[in-house]
Protein backbone atom coordinates (compact mmCIF):
# COMPACT_ATOMS: atom_id res chain seq x y z
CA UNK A 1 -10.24 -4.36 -6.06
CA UNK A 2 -9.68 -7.02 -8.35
CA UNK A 3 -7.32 -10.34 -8.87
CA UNK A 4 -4.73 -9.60 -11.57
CA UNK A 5 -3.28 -13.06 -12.74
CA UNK A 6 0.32 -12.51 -14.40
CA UNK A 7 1.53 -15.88 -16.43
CA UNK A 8 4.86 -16.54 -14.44
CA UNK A 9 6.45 -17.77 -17.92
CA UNK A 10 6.01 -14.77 -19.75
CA UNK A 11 5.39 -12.03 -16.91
CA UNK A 12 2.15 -11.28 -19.41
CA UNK A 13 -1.33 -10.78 -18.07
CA UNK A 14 -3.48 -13.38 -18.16
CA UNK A 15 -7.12 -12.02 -16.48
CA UNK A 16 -8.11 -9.82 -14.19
CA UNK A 17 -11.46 -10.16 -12.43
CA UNK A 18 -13.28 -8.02 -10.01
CA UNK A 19 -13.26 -9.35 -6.07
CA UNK A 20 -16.19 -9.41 -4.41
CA UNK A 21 -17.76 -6.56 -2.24
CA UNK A 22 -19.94 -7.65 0.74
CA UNK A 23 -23.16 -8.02 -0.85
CA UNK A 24 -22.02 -10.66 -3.03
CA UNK A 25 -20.53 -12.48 -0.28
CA UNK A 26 -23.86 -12.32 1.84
CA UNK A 27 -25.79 -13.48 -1.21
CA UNK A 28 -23.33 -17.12 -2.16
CA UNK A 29 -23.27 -17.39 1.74
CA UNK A 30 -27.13 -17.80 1.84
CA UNK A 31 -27.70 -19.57 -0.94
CA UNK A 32 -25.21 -22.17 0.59
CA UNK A 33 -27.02 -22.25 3.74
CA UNK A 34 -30.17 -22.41 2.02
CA UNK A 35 -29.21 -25.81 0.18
CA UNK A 36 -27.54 -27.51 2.61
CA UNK A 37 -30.20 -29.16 4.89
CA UNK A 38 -31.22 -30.58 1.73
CA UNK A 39 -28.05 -31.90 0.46
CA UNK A 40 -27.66 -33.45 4.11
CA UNK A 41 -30.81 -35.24 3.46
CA UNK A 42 -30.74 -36.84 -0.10
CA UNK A 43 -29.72 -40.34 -0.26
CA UNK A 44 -26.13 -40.97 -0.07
CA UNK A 45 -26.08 -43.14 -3.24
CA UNK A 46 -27.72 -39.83 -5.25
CA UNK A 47 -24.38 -37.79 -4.08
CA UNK A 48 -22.18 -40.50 -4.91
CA UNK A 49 -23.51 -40.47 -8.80
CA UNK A 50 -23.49 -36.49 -8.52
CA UNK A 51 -19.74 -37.30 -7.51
CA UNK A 52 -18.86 -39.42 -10.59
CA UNK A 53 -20.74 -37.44 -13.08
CA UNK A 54 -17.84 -34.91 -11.44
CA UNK A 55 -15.25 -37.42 -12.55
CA UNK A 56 -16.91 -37.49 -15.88
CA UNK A 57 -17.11 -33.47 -16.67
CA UNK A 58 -13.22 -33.11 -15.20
CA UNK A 59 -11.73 -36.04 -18.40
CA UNK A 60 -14.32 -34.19 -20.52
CA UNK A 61 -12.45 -30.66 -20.27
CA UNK A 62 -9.07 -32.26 -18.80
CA UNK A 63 -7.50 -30.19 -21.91
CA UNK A 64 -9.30 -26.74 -21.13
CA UNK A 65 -8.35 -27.14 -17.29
CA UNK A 66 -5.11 -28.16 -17.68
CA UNK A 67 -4.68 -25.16 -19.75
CA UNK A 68 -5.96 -22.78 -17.43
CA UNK A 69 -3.50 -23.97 -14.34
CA UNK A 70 -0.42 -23.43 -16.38
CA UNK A 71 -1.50 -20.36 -17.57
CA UNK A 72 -2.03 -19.05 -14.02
CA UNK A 73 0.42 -21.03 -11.66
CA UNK A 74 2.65 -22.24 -14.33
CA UNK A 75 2.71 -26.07 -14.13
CA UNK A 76 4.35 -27.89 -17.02
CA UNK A 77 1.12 -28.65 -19.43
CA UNK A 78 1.88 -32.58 -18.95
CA UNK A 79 1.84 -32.11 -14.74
CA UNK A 80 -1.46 -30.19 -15.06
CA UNK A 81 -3.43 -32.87 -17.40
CA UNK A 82 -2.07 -35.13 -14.94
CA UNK A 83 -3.65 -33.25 -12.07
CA UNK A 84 -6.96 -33.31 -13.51
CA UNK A 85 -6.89 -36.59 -14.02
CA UNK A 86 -6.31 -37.50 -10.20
CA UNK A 87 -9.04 -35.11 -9.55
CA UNK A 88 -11.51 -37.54 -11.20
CA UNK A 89 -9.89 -40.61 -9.59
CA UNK A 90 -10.28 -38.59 -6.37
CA UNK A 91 -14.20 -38.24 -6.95
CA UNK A 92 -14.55 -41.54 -8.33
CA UNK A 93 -12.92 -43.01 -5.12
CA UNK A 94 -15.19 -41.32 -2.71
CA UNK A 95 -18.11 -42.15 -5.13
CA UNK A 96 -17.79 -45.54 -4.37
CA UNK A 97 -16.36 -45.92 -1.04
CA UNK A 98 -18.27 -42.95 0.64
CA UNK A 99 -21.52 -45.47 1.57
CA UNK A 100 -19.23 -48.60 3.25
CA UNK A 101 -16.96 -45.43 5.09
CA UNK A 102 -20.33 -43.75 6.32
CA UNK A 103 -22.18 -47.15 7.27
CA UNK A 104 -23.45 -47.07 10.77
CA UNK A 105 -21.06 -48.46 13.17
CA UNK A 106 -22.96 -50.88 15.54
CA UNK A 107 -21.01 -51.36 19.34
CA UNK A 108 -22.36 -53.42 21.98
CA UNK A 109 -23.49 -51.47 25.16
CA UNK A 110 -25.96 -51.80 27.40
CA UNK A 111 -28.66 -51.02 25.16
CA UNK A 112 -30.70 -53.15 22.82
CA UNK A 113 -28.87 -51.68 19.88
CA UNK A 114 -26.30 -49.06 19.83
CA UNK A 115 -24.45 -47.29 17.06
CA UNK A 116 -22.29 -44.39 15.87
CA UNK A 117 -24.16 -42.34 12.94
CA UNK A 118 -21.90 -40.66 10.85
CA UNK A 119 -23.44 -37.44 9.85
CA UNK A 120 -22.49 -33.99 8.20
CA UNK A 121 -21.47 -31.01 10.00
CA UNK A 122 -22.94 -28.54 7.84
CA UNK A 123 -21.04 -25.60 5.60
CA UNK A 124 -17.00 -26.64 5.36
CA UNK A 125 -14.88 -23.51 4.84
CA UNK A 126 -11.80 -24.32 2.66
CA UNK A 127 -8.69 -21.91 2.11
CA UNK A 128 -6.53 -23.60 -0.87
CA UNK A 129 -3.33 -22.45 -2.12
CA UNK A 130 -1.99 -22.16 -5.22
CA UNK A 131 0.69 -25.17 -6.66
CA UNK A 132 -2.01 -28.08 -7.15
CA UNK A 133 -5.54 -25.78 -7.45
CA UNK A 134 -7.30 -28.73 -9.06
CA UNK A 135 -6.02 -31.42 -6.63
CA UNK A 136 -5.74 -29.45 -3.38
CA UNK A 137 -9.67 -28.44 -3.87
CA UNK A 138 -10.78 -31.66 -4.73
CA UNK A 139 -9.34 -33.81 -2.33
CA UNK A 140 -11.50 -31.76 -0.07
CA UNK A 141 -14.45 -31.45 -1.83
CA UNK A 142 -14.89 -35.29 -2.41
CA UNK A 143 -15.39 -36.51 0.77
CA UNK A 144 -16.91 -33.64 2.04
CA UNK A 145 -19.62 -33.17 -0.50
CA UNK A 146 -19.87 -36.93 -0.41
CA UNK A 147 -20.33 -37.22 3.45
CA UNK A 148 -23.66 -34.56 2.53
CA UNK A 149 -21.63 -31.42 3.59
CA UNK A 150 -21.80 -28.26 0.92
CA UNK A 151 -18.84 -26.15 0.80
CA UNK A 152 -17.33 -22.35 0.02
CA UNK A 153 -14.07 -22.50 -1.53
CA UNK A 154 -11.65 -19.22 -0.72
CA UNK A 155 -8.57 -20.27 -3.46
CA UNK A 156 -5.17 -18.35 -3.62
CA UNK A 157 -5.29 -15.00 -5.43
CA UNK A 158 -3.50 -16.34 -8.12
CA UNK A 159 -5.70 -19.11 -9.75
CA UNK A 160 -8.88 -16.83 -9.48
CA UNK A 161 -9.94 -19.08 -12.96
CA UNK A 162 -9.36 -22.21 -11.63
CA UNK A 163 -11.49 -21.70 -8.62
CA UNK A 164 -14.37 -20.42 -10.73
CA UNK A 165 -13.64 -23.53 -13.29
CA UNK A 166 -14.25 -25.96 -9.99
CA UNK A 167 -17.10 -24.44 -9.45
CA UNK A 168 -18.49 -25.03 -12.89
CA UNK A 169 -17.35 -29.15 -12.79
CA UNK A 170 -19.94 -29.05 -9.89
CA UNK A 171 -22.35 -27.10 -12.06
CA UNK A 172 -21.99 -29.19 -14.98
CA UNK A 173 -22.67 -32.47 -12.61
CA UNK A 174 -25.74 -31.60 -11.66
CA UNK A 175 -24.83 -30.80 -8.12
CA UNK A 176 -28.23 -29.00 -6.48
CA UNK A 177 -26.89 -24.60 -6.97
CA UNK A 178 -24.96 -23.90 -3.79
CA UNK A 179 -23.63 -27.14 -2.88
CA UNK A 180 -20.24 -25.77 -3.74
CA UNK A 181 -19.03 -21.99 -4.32
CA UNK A 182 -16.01 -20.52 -5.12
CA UNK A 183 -15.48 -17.19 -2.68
CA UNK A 184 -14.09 -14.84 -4.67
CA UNK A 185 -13.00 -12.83 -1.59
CA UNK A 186 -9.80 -11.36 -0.23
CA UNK A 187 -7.66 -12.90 2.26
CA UNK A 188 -8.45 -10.23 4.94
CA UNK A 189 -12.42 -11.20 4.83
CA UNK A 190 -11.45 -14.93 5.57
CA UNK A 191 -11.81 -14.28 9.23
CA UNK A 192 -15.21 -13.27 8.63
CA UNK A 193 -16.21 -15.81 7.42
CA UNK A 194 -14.90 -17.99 9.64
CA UNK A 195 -17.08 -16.72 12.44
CA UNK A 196 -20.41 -16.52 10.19
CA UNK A 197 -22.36 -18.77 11.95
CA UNK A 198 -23.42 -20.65 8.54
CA UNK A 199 -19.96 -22.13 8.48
CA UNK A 200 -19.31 -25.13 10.51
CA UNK A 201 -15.71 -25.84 9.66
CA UNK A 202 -12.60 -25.23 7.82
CA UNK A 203 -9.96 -26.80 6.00
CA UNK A 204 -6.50 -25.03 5.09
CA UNK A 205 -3.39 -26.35 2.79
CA UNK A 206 -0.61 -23.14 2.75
CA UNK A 207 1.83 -21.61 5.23
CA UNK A 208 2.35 -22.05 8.49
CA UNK A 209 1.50 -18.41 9.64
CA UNK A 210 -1.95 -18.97 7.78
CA UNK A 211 -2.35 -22.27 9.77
CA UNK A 212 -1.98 -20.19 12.85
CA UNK A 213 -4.25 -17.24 11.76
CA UNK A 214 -6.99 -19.97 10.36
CA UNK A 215 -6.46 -21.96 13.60
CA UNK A 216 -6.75 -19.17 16.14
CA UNK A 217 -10.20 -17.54 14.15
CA UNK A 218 -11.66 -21.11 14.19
CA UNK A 219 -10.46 -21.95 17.35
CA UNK A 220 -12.26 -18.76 18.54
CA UNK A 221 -15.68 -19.87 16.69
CA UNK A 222 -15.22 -23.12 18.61
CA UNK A 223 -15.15 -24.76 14.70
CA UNK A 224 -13.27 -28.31 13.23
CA UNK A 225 -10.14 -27.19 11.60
CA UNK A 226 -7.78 -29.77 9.77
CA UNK A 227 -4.41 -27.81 8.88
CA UNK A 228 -2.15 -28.74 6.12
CA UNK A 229 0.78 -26.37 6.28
CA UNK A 230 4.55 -26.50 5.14
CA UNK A 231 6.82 -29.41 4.51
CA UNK A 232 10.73 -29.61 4.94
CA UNK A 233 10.69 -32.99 4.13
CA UNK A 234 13.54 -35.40 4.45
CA UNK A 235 15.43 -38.12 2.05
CA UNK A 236 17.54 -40.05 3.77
CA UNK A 237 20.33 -42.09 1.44
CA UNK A 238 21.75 -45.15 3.08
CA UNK A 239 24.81 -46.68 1.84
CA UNK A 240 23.20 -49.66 0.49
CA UNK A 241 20.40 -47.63 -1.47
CA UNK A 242 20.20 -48.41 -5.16
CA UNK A 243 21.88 -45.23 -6.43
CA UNK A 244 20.58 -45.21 -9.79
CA UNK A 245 17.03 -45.56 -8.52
CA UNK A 246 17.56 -42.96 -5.73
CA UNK A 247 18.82 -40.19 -8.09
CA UNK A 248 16.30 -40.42 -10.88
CA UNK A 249 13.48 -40.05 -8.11
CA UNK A 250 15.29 -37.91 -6.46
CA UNK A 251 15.57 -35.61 -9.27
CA UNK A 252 11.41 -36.48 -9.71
CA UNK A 253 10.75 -35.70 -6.11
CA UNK A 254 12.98 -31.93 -5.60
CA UNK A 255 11.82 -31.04 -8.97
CA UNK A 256 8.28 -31.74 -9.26
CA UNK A 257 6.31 -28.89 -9.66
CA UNK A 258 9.37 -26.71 -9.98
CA UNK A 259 9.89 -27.67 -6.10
CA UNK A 260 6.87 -26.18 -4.89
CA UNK A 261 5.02 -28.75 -3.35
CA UNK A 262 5.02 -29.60 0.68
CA UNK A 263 6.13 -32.94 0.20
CA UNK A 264 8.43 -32.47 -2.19
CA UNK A 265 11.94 -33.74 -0.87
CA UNK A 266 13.88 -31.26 -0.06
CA UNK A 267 16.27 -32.17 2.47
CA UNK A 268 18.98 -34.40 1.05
CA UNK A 269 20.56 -36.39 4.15
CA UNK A 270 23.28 -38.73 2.76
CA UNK A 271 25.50 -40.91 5.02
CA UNK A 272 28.95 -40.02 4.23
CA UNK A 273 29.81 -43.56 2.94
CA UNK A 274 27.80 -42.57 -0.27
CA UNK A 275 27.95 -38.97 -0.49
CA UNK A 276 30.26 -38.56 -3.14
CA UNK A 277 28.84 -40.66 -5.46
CA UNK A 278 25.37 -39.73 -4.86
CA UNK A 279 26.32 -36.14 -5.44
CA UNK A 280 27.83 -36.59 -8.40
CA UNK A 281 24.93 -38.21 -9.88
CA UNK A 282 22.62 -36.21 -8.70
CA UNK A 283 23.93 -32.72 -9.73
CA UNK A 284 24.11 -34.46 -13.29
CA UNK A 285 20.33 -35.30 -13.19
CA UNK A 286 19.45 -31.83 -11.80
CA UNK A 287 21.85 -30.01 -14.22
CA UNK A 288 19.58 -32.06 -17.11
CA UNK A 289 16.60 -30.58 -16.61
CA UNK A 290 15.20 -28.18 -19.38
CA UNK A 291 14.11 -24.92 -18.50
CA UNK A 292 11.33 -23.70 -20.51
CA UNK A 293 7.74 -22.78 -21.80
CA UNK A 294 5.44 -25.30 -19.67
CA UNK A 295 3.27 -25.48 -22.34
CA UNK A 296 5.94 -26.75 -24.78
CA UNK A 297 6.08 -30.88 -24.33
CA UNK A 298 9.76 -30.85 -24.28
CA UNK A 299 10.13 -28.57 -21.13
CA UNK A 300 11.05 -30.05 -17.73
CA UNK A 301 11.88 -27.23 -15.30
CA UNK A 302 8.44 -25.20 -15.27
CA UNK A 303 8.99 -21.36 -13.88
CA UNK A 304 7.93 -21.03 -10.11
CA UNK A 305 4.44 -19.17 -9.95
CA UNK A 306 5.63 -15.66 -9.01
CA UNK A 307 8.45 -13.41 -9.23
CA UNK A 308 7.77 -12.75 -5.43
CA UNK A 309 8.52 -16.03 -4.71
CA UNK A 310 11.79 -16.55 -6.33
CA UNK A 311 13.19 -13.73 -5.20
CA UNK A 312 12.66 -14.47 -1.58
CA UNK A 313 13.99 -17.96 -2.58
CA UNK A 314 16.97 -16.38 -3.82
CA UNK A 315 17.50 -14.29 -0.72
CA UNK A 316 16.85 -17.69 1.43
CA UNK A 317 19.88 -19.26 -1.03
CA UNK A 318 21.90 -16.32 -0.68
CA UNK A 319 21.90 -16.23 3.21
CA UNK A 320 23.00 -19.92 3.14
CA UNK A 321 25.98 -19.98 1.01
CA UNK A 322 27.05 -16.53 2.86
CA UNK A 323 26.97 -18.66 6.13
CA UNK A 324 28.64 -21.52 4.63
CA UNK A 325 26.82 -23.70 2.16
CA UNK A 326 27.96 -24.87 -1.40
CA UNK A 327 26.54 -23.65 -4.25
CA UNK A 328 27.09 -27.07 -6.44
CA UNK A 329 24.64 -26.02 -8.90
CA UNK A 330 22.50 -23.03 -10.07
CA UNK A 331 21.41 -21.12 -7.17
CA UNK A 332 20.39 -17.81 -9.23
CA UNK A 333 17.85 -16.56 -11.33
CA UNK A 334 17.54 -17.31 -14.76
CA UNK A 335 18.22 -14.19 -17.02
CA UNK A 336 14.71 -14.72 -19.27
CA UNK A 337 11.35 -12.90 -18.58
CA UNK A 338 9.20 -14.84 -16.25
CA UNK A 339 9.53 -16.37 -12.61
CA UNK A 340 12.82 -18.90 -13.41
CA UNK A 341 14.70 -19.98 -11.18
CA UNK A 342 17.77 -22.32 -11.83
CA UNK A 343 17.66 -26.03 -11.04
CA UNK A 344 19.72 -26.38 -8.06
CA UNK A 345 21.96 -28.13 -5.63
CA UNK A 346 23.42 -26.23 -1.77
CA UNK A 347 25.91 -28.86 -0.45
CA UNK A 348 27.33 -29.26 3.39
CA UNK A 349 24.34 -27.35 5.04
CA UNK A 350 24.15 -27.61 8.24
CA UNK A 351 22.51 -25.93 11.35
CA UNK A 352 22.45 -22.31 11.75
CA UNK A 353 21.93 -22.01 7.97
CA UNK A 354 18.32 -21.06 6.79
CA UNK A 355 18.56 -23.85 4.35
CA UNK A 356 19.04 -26.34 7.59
CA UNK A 357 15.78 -24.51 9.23
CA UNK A 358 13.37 -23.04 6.44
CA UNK A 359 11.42 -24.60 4.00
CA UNK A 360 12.74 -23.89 0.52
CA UNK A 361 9.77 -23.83 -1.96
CA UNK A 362 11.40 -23.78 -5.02
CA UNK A 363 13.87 -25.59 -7.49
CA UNK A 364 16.46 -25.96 -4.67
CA UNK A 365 17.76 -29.12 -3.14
CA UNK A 366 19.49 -28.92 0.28
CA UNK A 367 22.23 -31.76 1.07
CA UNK A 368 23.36 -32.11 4.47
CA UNK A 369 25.94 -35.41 5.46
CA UNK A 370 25.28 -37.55 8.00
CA UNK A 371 27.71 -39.88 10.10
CA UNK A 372 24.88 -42.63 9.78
CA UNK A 373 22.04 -44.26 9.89
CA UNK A 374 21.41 -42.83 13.44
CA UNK A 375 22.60 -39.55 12.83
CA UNK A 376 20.93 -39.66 9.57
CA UNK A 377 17.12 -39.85 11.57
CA UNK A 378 18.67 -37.23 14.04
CA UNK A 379 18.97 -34.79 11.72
CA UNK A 380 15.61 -35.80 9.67
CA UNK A 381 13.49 -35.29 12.82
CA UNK A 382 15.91 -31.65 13.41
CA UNK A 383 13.20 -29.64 12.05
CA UNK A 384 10.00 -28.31 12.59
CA UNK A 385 8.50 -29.73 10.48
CA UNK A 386 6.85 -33.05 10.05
CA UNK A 387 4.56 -34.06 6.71
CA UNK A 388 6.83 -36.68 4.69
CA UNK A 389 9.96 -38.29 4.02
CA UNK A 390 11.83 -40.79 2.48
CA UNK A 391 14.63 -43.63 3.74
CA UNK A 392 16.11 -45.35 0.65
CA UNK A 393 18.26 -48.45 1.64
CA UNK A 394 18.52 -52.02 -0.10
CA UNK A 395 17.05 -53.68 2.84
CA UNK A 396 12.87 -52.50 2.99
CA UNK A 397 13.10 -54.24 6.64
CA UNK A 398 15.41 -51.68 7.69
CA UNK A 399 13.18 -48.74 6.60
CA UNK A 400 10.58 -49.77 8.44
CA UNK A 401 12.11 -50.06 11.06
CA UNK A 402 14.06 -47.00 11.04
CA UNK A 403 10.55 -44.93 9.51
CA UNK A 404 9.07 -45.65 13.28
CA UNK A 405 11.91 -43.03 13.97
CA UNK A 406 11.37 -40.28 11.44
CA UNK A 407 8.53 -37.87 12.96
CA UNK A 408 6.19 -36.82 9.69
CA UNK A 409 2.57 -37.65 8.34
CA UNK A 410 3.75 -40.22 6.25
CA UNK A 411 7.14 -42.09 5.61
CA UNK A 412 8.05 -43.85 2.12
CA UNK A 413 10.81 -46.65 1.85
CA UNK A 414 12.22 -46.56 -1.66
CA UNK A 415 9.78 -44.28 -3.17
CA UNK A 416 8.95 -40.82 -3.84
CA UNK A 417 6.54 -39.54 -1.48
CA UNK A 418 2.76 -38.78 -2.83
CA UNK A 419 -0.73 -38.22 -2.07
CA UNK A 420 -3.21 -41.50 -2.75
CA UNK A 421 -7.15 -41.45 -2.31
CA UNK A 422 -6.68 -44.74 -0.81
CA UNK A 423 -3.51 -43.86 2.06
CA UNK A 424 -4.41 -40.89 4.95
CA UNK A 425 -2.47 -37.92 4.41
CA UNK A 426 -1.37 -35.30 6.97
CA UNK A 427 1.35 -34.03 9.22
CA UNK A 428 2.75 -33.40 12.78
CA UNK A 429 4.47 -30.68 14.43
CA UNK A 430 4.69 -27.26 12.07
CA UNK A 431 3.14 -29.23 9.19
CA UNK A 432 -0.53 -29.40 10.65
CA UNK A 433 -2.74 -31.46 12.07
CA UNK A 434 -6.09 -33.90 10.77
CA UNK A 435 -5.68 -36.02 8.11
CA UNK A 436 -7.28 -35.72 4.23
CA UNK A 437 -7.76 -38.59 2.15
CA UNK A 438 -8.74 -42.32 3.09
CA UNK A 439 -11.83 -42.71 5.55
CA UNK A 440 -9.54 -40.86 7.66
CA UNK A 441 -10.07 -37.64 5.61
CA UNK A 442 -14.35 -38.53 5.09
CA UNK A 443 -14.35 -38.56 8.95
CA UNK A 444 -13.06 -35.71 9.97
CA UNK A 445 -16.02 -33.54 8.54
CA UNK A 446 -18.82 -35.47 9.90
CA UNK A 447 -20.78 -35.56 13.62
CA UNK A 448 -19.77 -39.38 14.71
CA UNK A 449 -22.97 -38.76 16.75
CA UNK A 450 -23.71 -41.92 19.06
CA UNK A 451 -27.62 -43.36 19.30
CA UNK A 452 -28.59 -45.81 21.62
CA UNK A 453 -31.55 -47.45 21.83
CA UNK A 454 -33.86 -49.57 24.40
């Protein structure tokens, strides 16, 4: 058995390296035990300069990594240097802030003193997918490591390198051998190792049915899971929105990534004062965009990371427009080797449709019209899911007021939705549950463990 990476721009190998059998999952799984009362133990402040020495080796080979996750996954070269970048501002964020978000929390009781100790859990499982394998590790590993946790990483089948490069940044830190290890393990032994008894939680960014596999092993364990699963999320286009504004982020937002990110926007809800225009503007920004090599500067539609996966998009695009959608734009294949898929636009989707129910990860953007501003949240909050959206409008009160409404993780008034160090990400409903990032994401990995004295 082995993991065969194939460059989704050129359909040409890139690597193929052997999986693991079960001795050499026995042997990283002790050595991580083995370290991690000690890790627990050292001084905060010594993991926090582990942590920025992290930051330091990730700039230092930003060009070499960057590399690496187009050449697995694809991302245009600029995206990827861009990833590695937030990866150090992740590590250098948790470097500093870990001691004041792990400080001893002193409440009055009835004792002479009285506190809440915030201390690690132990081993953190995490199961990463594929479209951001810098970030999506990282924004784990961070806090976690920081909060004096170690952690096994099992990454997607496809980015086998990265996850062994991730490893390395650790190495190259200093970090104490074991703190971190990259799993490189099949998805049918994840259960496993969910129930070894050395591992004390897990984290999970993918699917939804993986959330629910993940979720139901863990649950079984009795282990902390935080879920981060699929994303249908919404941008809503009020009548007074800045047009020009909302169509060059929208453009940003559906594209990014060559749409495969979960909080992407992918559901375009325009009232129907606007929706003319709006279309018309956007279908010229989308129709723009430059398919091409994503190593080559002047490329700005990367190829989607398999061939797999744009030919179930294609099927999902397919079934819509034969139950009534609009092709405005695209909707095929491109004819060039690689995973392409055409920049594009479905028009007057509505329910019964799988572009009104599914989550299209890809280079598609889904329009559906709305009476109003009412009607507009209606049919935002008309989904399973519930990680981001968007409300653009000319009056920022408004959005607030009408982002109380919209059920999701996070809601953004006149901007593209994003993952920050410094804001709590997450979702609701289908889209998972616990929160990363923030000292939201720090706490959810640690024993809040209460002592009370007399």
């Amino acid at each position: 058995m082995s993991f065969q990476v194939i460059n989704p721009a050129n359909n040409e190998t890139v690597i193929e390296l052997p999986a693991w059998n079960e001795a050499q999952l026995e042997t990283a799984l002790a050595q991580v035990a083995a370290v991690t009362p000690s890790w627990a133990a050292m001084p905060i402040e010594d993991r926090c300069n582990l942590m920025r020495n992290a930051a330091t080796v990730l700039r230092e080979n930003k060009e070499r990594y960057a590399n690496l996750i187009t050449s697995e996954m694809g991302k245009l070269i600029s995206d990827a240097r861009a990833e590695v970048e937030k990866c150090a501002v992740v590590c250098e964020y948790y470097a500093e802030k870990g001691p004041e978000f792990l400080k001893d929390e002193f409440l009055e009781s009835d004792a002479s003193r009285s506190y809440v100790a915030y201390l690690p859990l132990g081993t953190v499982l995490a199961v990463m997918p594929w479209n951001y394998p810098f970030w999506q590790v990282l924004r784990f590993a961070a806090p976690a490591l920081v909060a004096g946790n170690t952690g096994v990483l099992k990454h997607a089948s496809n980015v086998p390198g990265c996850a062994e490069a991730i490893e390395e940044v650790f190495q190259k830190a200093g970090f104490p051998e074991g703190v971190f290890r990259a799993l490189m393990i099949r998805a049918s032994q994840v259960k496993k190792v969910i129930e070894d008894p050395r591992i004390h939680a897990v984290t999970l960014t993918g699917s939804e049915p993986a959330g629910r596999q993940v979720a139901a092993a863990a649950g079984g364990s009795l282990k902390k899971t935080v879920l981060e699963l699929g994303g249908s999320d919404a941008f809503i286009v009020l009548e007074d929105a800045d047009l020009d504004e909302t169509v060059r982020v929208a453009v940003a937002s559906r594209f990014l990534n060559s749409g495969q990110s979960c909080i992407a926007a992918k559901r375009f809800i325009v009232v129907d004062a606007i929706a003319e225009d709006f279309l018309t503007r956007f279908k010229a920004g989308v129709e723009a965009l430059k398919p091409g090599d994503p190593l080559d500067e002047s490329t700005t539609l990367a190829p989607m990371a398999r061939t797999d996966l744009r030919d179930e998009l294609h099927r999902q695009v397919q079934d819509s427009i034969a139950a009534g959608a609009v092709a405005v734009t695209g909707c095929q294949p491109l004819d060039r080797p690689g995973a392409y898929y055409a920049a594009s636009i479905l028009d007057r989707v509505e329910p019964g449709m799988r572009a009104y129910h599914e989550e299209f990860f890809g280079p598609v953007a889904i329009v559906i019209r709305a009476r109003d501003q009412d009607d507009a949240i209606r049919i935002a909050n008309d989904s399973p899911y519930g990680l981001g959206g968007s409300i653009w409008t000319g009056d920022s009160r408004r959005g607030e007021r009408l982002a109380r409404q919209m059920q999701s993780g996070a809601t953004f008034i006149n901007g593209m939705v994003k993952s920050d160090p410094r804001l709590p990400f997450g979702g609701i409903k289908n889209s998972g549950y616990g929160r990363e990032l923030s000292h939201h994401g720090i706490h959810e990995f640690v024993n809040a463990k209460t002592i009370w004295v007399k």
